[in-house]
PDB file of N, CA and C in Angstrom:
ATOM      1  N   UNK A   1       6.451  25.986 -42.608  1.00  0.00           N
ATOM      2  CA  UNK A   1       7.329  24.853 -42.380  1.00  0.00           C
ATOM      3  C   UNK A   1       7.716  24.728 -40.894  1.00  0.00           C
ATOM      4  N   UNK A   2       8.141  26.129 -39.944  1.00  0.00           N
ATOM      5  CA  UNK A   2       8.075  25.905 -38.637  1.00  0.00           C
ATOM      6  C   UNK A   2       7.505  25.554 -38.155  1.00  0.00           C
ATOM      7  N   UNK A   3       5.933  25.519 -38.659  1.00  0.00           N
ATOM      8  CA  UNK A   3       4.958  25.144 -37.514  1.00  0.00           C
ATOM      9  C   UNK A   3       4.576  24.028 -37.429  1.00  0.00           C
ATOM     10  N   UNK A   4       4.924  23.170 -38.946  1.00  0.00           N
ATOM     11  CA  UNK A   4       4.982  21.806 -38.858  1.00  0.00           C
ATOM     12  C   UNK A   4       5.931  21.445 -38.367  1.00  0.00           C
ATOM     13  N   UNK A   5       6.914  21.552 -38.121  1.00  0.00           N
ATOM     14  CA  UNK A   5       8.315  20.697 -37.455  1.00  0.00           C
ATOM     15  C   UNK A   5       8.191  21.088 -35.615  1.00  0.00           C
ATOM     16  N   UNK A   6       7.483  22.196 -35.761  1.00  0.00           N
ATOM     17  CA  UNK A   6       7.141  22.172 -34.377  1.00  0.00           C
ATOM     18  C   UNK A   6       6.118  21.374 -34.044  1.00  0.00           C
ATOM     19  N   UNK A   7       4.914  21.518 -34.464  1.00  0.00           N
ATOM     20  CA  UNK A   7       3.691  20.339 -34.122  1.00  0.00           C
ATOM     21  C   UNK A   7       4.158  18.958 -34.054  1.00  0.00           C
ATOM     22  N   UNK A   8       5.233  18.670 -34.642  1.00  0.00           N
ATOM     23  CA  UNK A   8       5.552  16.992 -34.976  1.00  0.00           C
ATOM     24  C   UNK A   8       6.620  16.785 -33.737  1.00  0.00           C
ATOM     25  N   UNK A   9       6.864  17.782 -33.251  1.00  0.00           N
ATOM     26  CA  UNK A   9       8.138  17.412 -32.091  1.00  0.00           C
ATOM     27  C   UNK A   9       7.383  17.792 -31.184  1.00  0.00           C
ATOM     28  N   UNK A  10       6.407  18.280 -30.803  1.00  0.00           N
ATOM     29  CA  UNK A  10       5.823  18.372 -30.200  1.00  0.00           C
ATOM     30  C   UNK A  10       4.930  17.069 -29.466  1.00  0.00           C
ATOM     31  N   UNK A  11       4.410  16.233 -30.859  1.00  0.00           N
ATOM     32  CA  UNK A  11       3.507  15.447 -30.811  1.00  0.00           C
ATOM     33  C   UNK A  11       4.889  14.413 -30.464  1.00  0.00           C
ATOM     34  N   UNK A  12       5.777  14.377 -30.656  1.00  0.00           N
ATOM     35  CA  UNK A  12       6.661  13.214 -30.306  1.00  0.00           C
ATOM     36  C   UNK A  12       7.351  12.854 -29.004  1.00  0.00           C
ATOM     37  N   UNK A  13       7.501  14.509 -28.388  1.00  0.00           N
ATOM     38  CA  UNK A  13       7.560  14.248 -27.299  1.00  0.00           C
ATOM     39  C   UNK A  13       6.501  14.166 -26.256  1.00  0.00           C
ATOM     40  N   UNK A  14       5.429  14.465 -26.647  1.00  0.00           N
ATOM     41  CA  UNK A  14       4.155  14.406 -25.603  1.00  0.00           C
ATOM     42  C   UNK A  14       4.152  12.323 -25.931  1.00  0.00           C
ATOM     43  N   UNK A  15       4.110  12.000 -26.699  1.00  0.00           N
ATOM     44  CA  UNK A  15       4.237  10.105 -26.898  1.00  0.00           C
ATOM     45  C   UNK A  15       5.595  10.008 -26.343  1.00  0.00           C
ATOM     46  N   UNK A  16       6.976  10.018 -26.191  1.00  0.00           N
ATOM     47  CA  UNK A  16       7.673   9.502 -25.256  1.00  0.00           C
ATOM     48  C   UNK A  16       7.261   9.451 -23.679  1.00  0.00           C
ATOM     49  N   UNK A  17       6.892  11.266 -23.346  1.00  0.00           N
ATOM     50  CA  UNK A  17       6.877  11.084 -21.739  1.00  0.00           C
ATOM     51  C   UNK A  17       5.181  10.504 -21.657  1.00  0.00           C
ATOM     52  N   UNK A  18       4.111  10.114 -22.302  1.00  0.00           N
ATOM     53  CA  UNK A  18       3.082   9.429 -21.480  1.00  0.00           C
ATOM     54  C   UNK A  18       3.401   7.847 -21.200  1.00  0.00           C
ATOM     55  N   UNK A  19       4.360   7.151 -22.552  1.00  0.00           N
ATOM     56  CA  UNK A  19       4.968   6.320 -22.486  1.00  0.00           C
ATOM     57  C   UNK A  19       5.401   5.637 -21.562  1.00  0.00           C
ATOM     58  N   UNK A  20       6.738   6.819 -21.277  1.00  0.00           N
ATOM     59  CA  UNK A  20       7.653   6.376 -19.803  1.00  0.00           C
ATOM     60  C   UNK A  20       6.633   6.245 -19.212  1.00  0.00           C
ATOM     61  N   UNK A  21       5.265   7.221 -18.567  1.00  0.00           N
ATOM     62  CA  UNK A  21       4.837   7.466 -17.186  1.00  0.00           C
ATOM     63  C   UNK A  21       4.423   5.945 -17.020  1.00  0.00           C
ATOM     64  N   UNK A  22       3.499   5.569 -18.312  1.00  0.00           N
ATOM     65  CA  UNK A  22       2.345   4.676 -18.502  1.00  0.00           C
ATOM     66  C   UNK A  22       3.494   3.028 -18.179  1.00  0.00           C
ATOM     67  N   UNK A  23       4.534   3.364 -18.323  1.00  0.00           N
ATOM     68  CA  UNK A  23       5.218   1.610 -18.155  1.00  0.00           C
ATOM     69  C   UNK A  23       5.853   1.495 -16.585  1.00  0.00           C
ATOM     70  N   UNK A  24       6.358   3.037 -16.252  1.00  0.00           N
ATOM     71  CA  UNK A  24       6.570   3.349 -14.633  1.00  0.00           C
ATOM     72  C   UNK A  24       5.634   2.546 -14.205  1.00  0.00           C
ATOM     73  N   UNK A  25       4.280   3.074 -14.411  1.00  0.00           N
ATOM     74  CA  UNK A  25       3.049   2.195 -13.359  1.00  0.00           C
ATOM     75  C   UNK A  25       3.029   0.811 -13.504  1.00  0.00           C
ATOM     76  N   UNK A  26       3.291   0.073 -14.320  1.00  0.00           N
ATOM     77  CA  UNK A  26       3.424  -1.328 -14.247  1.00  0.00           C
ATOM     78  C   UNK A  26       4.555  -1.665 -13.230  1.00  0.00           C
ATOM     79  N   UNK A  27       5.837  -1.410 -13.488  1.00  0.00           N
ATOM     80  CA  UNK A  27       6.656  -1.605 -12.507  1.00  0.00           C
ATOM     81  C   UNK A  27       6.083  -1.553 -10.964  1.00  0.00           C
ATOM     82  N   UNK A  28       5.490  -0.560 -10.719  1.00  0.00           N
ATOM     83  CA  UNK A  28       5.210  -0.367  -9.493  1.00  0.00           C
ATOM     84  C   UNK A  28       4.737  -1.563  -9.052  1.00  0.00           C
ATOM     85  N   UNK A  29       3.462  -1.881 -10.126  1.00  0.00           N
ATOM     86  CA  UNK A  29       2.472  -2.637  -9.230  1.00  0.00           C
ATOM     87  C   UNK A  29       3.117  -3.869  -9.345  1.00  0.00           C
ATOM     88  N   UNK A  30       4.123  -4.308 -10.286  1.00  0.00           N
ATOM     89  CA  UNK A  30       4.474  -5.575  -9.800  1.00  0.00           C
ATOM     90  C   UNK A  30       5.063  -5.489  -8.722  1.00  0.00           C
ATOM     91  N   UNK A  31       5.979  -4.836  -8.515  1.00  0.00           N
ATOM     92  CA  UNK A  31       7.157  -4.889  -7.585  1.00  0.00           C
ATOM     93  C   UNK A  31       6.087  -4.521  -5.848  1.00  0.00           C
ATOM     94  N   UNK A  32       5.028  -3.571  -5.969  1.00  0.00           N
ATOM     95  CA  UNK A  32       3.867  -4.107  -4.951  1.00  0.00           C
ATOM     96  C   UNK A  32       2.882  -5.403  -4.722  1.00  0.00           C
ATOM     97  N   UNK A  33       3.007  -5.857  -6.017  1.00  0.00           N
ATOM     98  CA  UNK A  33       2.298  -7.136  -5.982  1.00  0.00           C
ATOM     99  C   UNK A  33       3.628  -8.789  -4.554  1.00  0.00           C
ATOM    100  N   UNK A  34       4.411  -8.279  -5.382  1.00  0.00           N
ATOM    101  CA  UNK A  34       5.487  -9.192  -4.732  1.00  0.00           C
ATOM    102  C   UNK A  34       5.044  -9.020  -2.799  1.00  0.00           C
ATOM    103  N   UNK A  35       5.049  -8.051  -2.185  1.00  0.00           N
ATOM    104  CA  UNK A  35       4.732  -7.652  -0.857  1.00  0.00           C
ATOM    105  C   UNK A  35       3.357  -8.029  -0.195  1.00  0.00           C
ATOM    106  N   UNK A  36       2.491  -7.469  -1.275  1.00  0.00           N
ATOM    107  CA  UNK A  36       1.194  -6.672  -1.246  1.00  0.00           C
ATOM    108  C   UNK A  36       0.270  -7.542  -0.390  1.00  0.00           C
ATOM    109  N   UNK A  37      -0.714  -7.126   1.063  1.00  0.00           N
ATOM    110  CA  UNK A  37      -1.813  -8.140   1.438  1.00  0.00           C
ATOM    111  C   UNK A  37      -2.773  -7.303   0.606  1.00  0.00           C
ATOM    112  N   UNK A  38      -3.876  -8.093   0.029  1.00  0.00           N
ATOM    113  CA  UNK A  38      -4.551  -7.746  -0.810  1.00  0.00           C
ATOM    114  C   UNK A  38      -5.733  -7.460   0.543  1.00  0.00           C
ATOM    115  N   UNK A  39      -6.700  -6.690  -0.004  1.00  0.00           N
ATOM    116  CA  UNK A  39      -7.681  -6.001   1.006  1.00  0.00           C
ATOM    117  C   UNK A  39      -9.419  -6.449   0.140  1.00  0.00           C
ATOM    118  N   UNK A  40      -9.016  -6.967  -0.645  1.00  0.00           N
ATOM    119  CA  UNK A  40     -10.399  -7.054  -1.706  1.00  0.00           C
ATOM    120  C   UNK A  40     -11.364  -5.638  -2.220  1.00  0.00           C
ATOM    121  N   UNK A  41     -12.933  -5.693  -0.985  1.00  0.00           N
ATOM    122  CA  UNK A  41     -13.167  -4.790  -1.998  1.00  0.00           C
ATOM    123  C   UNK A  41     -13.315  -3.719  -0.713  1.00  0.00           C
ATOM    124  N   UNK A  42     -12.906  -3.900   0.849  1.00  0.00           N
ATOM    125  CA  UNK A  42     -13.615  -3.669   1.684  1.00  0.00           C
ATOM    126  C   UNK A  42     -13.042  -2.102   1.717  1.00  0.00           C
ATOM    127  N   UNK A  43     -13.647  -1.895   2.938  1.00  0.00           N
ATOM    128  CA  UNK A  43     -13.615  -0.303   2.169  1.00  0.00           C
ATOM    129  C   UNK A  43     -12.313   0.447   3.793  1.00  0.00           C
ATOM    130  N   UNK A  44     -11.677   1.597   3.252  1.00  0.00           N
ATOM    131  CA  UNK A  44     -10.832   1.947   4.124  1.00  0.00           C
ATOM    132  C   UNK A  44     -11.230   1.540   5.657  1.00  0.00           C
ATOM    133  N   UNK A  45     -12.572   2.046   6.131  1.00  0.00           N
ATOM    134  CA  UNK A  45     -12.664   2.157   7.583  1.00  0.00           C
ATOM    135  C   UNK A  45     -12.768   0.846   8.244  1.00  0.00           C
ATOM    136  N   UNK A  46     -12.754  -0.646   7.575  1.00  0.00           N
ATOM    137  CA  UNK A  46     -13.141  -1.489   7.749  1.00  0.00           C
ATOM    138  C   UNK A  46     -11.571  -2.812   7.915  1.00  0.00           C
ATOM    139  N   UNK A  47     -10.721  -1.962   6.942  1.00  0.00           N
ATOM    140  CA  UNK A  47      -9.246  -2.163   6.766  1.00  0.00           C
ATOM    141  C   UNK A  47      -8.912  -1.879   8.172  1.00  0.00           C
ATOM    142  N   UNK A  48      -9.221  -0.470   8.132  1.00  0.00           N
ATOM    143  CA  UNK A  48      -8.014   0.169   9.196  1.00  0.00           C
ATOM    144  C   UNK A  48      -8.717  -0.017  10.855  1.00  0.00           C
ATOM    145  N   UNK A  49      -9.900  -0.862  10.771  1.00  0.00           N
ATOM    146  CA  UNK A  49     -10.447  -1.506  11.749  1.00  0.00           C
ATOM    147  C   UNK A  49      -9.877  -3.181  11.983  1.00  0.00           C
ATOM    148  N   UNK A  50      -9.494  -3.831  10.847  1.00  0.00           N
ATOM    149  CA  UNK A  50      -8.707  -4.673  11.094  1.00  0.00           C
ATOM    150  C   UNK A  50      -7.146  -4.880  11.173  1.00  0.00           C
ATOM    151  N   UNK A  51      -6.519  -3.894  10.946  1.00  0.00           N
ATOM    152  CA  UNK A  51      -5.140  -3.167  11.502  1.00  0.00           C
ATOM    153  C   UNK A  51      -5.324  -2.691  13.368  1.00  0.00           C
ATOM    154  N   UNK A  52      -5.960  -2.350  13.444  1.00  0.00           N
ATOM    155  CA  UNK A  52      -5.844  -1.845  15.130  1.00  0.00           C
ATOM    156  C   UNK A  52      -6.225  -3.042  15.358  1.00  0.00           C
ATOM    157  N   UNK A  53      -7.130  -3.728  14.828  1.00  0.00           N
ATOM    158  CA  UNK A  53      -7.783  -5.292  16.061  1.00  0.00           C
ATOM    159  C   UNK A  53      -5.979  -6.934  15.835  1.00  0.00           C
ATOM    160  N   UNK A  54      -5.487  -6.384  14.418  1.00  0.00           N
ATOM    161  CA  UNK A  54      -4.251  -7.043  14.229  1.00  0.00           C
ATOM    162  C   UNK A  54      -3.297  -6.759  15.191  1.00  0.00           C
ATOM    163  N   UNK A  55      -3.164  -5.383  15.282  1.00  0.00           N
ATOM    164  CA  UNK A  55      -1.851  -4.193  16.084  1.00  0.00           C
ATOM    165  C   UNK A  55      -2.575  -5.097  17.676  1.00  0.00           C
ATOM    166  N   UNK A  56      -3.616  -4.876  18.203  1.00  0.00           N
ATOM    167  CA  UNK A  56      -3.389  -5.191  19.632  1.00  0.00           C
ATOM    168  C   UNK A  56      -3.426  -6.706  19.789  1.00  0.00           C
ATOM    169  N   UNK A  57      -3.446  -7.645  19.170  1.00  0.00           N
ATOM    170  CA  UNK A  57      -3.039  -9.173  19.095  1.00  0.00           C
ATOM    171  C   UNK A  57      -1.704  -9.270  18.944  1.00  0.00           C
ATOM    172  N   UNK A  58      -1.180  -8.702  18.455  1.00  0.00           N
ATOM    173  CA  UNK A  58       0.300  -8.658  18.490  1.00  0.00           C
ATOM    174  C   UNK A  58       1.214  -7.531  19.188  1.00  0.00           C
ATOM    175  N   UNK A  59       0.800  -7.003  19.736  1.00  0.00           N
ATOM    176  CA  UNK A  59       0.904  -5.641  20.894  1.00  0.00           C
ATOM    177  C   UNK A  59       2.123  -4.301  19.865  1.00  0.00           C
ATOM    178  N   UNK A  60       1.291  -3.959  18.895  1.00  0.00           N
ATOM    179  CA  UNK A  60       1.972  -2.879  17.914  1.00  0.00           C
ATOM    180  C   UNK A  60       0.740  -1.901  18.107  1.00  0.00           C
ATOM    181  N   UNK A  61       1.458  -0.937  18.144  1.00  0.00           N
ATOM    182  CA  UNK A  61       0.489   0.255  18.554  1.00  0.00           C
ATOM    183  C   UNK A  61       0.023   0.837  16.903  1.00  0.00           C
ATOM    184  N   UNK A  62      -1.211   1.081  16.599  1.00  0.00           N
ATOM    185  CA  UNK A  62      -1.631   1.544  15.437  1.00  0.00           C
ATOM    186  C   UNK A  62      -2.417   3.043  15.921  1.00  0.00           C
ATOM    187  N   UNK A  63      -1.342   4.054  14.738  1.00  0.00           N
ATOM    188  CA  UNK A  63      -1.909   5.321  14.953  1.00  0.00           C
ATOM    189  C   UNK A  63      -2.373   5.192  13.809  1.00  0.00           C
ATOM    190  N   UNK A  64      -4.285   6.168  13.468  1.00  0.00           N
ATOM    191  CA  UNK A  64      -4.441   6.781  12.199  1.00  0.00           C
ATOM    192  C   UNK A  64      -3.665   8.226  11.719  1.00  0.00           C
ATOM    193  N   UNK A  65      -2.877   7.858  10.525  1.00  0.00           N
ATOM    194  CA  UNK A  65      -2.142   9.169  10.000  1.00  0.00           C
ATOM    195  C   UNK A  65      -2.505   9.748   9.059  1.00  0.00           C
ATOM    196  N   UNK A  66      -3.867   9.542   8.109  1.00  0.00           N
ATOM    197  CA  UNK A  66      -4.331   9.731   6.865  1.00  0.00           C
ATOM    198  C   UNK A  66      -5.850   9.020   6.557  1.00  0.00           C
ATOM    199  N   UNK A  67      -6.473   9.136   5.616  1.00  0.00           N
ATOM    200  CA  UNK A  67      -7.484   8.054   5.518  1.00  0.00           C
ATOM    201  C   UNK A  67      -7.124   7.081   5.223  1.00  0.00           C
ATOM    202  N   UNK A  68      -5.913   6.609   4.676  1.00  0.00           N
ATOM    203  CA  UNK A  68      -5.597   5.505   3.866  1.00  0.00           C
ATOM    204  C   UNK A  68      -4.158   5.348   4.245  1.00  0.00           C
ATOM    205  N   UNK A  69      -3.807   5.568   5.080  1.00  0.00           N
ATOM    206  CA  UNK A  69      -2.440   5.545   5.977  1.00  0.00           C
ATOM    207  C   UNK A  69      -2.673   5.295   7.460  1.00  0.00           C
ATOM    208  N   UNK A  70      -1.814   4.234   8.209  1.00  0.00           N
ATOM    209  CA  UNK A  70      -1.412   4.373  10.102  1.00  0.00           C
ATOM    210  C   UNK A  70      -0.047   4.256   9.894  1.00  0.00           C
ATOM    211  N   UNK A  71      -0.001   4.263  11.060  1.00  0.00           N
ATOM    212  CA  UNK A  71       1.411   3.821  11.413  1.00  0.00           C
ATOM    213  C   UNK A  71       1.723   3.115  12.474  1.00  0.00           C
ATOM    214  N   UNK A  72       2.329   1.873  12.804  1.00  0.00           N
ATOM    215  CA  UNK A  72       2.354   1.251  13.697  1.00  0.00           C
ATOM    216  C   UNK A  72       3.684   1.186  14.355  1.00  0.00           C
ATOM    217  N   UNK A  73       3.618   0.909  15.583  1.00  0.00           N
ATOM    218  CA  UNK A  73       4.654   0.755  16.577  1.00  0.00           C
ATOM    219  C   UNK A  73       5.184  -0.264  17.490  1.00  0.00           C
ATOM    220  N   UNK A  74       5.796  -0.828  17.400  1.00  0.00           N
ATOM    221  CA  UNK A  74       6.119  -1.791  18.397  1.00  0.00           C
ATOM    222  C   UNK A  74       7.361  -1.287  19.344  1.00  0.00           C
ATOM    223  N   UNK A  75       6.972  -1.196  20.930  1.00  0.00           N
ATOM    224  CA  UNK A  75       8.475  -1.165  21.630  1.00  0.00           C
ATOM    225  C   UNK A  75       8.780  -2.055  22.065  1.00  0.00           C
ATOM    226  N   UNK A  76      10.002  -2.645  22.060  1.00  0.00           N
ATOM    227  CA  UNK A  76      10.505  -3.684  22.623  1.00  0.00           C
ATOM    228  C   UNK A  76      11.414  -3.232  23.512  1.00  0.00           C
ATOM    229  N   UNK A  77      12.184  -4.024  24.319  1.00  0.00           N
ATOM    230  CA  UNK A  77      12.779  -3.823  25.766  1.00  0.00           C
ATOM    231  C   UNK A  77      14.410  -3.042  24.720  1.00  0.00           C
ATOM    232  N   UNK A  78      15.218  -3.439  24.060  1.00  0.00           N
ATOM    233  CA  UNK A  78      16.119  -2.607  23.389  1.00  0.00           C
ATOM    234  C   UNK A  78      15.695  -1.697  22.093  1.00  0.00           C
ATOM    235  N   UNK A  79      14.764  -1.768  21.227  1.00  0.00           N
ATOM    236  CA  UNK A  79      14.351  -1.264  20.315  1.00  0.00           C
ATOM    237  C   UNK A  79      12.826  -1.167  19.721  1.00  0.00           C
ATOM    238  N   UNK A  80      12.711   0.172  18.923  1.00  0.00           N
ATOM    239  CA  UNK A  80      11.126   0.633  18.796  1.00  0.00           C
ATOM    240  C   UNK A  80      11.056  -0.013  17.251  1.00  0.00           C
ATOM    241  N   UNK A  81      10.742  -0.550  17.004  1.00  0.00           N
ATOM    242  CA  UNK A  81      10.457  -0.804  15.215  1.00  0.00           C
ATOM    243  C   UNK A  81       9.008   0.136  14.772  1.00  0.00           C
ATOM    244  N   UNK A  82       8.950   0.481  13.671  1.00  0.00           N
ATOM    245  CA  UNK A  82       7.859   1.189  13.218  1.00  0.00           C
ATOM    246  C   UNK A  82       7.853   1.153  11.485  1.00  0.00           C
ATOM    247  N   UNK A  83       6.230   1.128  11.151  1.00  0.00           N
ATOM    248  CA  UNK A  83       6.166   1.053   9.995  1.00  0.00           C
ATOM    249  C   UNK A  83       4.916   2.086   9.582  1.00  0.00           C
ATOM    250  N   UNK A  84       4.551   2.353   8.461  1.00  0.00           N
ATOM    251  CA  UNK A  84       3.645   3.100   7.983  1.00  0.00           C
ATOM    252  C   UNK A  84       3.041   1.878   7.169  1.00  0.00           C
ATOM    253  N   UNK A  85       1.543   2.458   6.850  1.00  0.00           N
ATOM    254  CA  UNK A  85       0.972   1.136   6.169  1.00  0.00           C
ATOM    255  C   UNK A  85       0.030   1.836   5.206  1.00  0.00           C
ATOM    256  N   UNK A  86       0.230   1.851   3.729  1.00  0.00           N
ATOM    257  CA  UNK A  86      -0.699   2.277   3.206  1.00  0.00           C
ATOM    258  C   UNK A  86      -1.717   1.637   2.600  1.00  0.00           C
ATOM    259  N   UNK A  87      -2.861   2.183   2.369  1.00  0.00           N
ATOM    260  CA  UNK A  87      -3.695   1.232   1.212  1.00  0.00           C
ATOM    261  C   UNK A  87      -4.163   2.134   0.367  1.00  0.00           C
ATOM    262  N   UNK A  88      -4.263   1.143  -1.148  1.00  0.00           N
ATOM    263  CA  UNK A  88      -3.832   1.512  -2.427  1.00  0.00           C
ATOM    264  C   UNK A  88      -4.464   0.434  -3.173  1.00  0.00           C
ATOM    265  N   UNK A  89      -5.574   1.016  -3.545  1.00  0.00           N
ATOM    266  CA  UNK A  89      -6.488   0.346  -4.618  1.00  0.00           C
ATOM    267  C   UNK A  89      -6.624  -1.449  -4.353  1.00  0.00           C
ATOM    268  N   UNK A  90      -6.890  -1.526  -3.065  1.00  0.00           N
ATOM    269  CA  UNK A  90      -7.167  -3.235  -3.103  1.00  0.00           C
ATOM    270  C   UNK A  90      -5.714  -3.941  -2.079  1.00  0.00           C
ATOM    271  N   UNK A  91      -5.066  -3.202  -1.618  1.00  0.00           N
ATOM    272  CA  UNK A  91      -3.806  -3.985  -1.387  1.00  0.00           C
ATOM    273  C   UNK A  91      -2.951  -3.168  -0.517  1.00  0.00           C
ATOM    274  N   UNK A  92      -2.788  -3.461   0.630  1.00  0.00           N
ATOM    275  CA  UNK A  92      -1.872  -2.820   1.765  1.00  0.00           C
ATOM    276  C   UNK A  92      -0.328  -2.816   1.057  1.00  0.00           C
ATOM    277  N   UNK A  93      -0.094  -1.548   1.069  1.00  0.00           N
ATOM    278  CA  UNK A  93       1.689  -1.529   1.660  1.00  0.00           C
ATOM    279  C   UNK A  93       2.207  -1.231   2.808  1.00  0.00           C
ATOM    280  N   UNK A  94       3.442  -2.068   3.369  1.00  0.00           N
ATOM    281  CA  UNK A  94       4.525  -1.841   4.583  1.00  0.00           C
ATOM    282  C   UNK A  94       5.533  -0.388   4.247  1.00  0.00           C
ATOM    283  N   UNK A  95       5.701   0.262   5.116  1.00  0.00           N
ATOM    284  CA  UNK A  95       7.245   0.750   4.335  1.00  0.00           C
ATOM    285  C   UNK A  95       8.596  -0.220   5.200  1.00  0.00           C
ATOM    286  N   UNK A  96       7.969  -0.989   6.235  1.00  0.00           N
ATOM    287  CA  UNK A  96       9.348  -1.665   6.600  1.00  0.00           C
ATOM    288  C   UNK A  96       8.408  -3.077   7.118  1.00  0.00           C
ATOM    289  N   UNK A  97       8.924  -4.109   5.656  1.00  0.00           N
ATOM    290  CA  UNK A  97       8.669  -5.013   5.352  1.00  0.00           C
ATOM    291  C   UNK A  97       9.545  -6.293   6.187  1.00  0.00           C
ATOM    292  N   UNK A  98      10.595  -6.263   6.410  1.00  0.00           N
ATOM    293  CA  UNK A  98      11.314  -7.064   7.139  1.00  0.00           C
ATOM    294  C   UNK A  98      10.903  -7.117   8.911  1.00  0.00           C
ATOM    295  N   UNK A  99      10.555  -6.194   9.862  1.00  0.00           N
ATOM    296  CA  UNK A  99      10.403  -6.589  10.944  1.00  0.00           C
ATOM    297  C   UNK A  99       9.029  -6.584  11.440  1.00  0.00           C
ATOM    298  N   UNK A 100       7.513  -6.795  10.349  1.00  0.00           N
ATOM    299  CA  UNK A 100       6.761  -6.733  10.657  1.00  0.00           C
ATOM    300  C   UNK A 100       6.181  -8.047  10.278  1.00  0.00           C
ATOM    301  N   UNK A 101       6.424  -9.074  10.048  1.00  0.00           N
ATOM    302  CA  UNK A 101       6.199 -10.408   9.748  1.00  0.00           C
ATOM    303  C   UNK A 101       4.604 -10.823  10.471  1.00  0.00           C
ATOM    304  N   UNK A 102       4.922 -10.274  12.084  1.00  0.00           N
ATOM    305  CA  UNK A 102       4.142 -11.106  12.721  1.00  0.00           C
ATOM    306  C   UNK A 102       2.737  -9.815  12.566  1.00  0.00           C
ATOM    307  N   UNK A 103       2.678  -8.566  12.230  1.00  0.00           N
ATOM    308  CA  UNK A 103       1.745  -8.001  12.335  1.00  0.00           C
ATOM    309  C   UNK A 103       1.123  -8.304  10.837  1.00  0.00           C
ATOM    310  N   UNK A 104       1.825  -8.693   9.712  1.00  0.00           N
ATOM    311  CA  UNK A 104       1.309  -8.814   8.708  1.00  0.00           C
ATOM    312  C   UNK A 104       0.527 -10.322   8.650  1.00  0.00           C
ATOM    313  N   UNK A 105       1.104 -11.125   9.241  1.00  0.00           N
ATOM    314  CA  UNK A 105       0.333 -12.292   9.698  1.00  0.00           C
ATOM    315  C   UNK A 105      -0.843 -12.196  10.192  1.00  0.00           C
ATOM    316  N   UNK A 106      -0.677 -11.055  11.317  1.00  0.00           N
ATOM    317  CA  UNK A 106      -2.151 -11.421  11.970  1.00  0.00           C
ATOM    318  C   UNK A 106      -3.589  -9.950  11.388  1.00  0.00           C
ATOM    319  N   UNK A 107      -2.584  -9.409  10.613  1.00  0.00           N
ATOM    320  CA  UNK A 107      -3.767  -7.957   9.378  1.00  0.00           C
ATOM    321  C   UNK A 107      -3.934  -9.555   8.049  1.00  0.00           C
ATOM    322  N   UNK A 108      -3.238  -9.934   7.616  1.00  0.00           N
ATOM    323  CA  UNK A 108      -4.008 -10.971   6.844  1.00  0.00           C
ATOM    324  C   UNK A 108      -5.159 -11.883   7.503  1.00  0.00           C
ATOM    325  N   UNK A 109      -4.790 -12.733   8.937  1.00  0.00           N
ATOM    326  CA  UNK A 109      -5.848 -13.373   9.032  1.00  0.00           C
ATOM    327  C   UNK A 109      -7.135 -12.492   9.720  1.00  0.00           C
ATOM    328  N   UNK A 110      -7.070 -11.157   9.782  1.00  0.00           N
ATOM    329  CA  UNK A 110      -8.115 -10.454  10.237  1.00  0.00           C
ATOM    330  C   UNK A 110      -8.889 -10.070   8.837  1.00  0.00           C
ATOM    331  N   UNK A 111      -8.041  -9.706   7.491  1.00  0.00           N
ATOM    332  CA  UNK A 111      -8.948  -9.931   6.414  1.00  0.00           C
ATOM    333  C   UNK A 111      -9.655 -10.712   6.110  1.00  0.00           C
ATOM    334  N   UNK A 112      -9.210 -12.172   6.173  1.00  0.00           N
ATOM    335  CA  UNK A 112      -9.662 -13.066   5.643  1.00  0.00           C
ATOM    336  C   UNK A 112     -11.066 -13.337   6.886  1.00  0.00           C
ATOM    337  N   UNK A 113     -10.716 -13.140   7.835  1.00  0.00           N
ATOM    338  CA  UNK A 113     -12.305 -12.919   8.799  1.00  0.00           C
ATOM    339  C   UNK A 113     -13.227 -11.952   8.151  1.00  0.00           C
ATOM    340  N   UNK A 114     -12.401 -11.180   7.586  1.00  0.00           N
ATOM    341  CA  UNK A 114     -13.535  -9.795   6.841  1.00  0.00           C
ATOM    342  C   UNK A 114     -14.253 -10.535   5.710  1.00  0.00           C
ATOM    343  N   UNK A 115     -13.443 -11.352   4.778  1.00  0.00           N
ATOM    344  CA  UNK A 115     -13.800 -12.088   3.869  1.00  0.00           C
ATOM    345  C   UNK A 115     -15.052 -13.044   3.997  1.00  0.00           C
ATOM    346  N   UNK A 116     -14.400 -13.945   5.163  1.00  0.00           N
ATOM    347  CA  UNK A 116     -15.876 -15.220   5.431  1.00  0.00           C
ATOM    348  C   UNK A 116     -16.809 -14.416   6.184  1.00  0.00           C
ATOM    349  N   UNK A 117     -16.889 -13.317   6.892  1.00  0.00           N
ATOM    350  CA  UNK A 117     -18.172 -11.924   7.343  1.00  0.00           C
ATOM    351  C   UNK A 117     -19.089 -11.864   6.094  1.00  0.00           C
ATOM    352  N   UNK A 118     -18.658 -11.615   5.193  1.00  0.00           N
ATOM    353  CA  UNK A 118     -19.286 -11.125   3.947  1.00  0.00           C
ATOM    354  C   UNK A 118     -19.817 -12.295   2.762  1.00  0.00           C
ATOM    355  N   UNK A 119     -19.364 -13.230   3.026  1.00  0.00           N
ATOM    356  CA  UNK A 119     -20.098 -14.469   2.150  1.00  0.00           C
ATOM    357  C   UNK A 119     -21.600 -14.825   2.861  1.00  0.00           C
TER     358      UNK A 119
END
């Protein structure tokens, strides 16, 4: 009888926590979708080649920090703004979404050059 009441609580809690994990990930990706420049299908080195050619049109310094991570910099005459930028299955993230407007402007229209390259 223990070993059934154990197998069954067992089996009940292994279905709550894949549950939680499995609805966590939806959240994410919406709440990344809301931000997200989409990257299509191109491949990291080709991204993070149109991040440095974005970064010096708009004079933000792009370091590589990862394969799938930089980090960019802008100094200005009172303040340094900086962001990290990841990519993640098809779709760039900012971690500081508010003062990078104009670099995300010009990493989108450098995709979309990646885009009409490839048609």
């Amino acid at each position: 009888m223990n070993k059934v009441l154990t197998l069954a609580l067992v089996s009940a809690l292994t279905l709550v926590l894949s549950t939680g994990c499995s609805s966590k990930g939806n959240i994410m990706d919406a709440e990344a979708s809301k931000e997200a420049l989409y990257t299509n299908s191109h491949s990291n080195e080709k991204v993070i080649n149109a991040i440095v050619r974005a970064g010096a049109k708009t004079n933000w310094k792009i370091t590589k920090f990862k394969s799938n991570e930089v980090v960019a910099e802008k100094v200005g005459s009172s303040q340094t703004v900086s962001s990290s930028i990841k990519m993640f299955d098809g779709y760039l993230e900012f971690s500081n979404n508010s003062e990078t407007s104009d670099l995300r402007s010009a990493i989108k229209s450098e995709l979309e050059n990646l885009d009409k390259a490839h048609r």
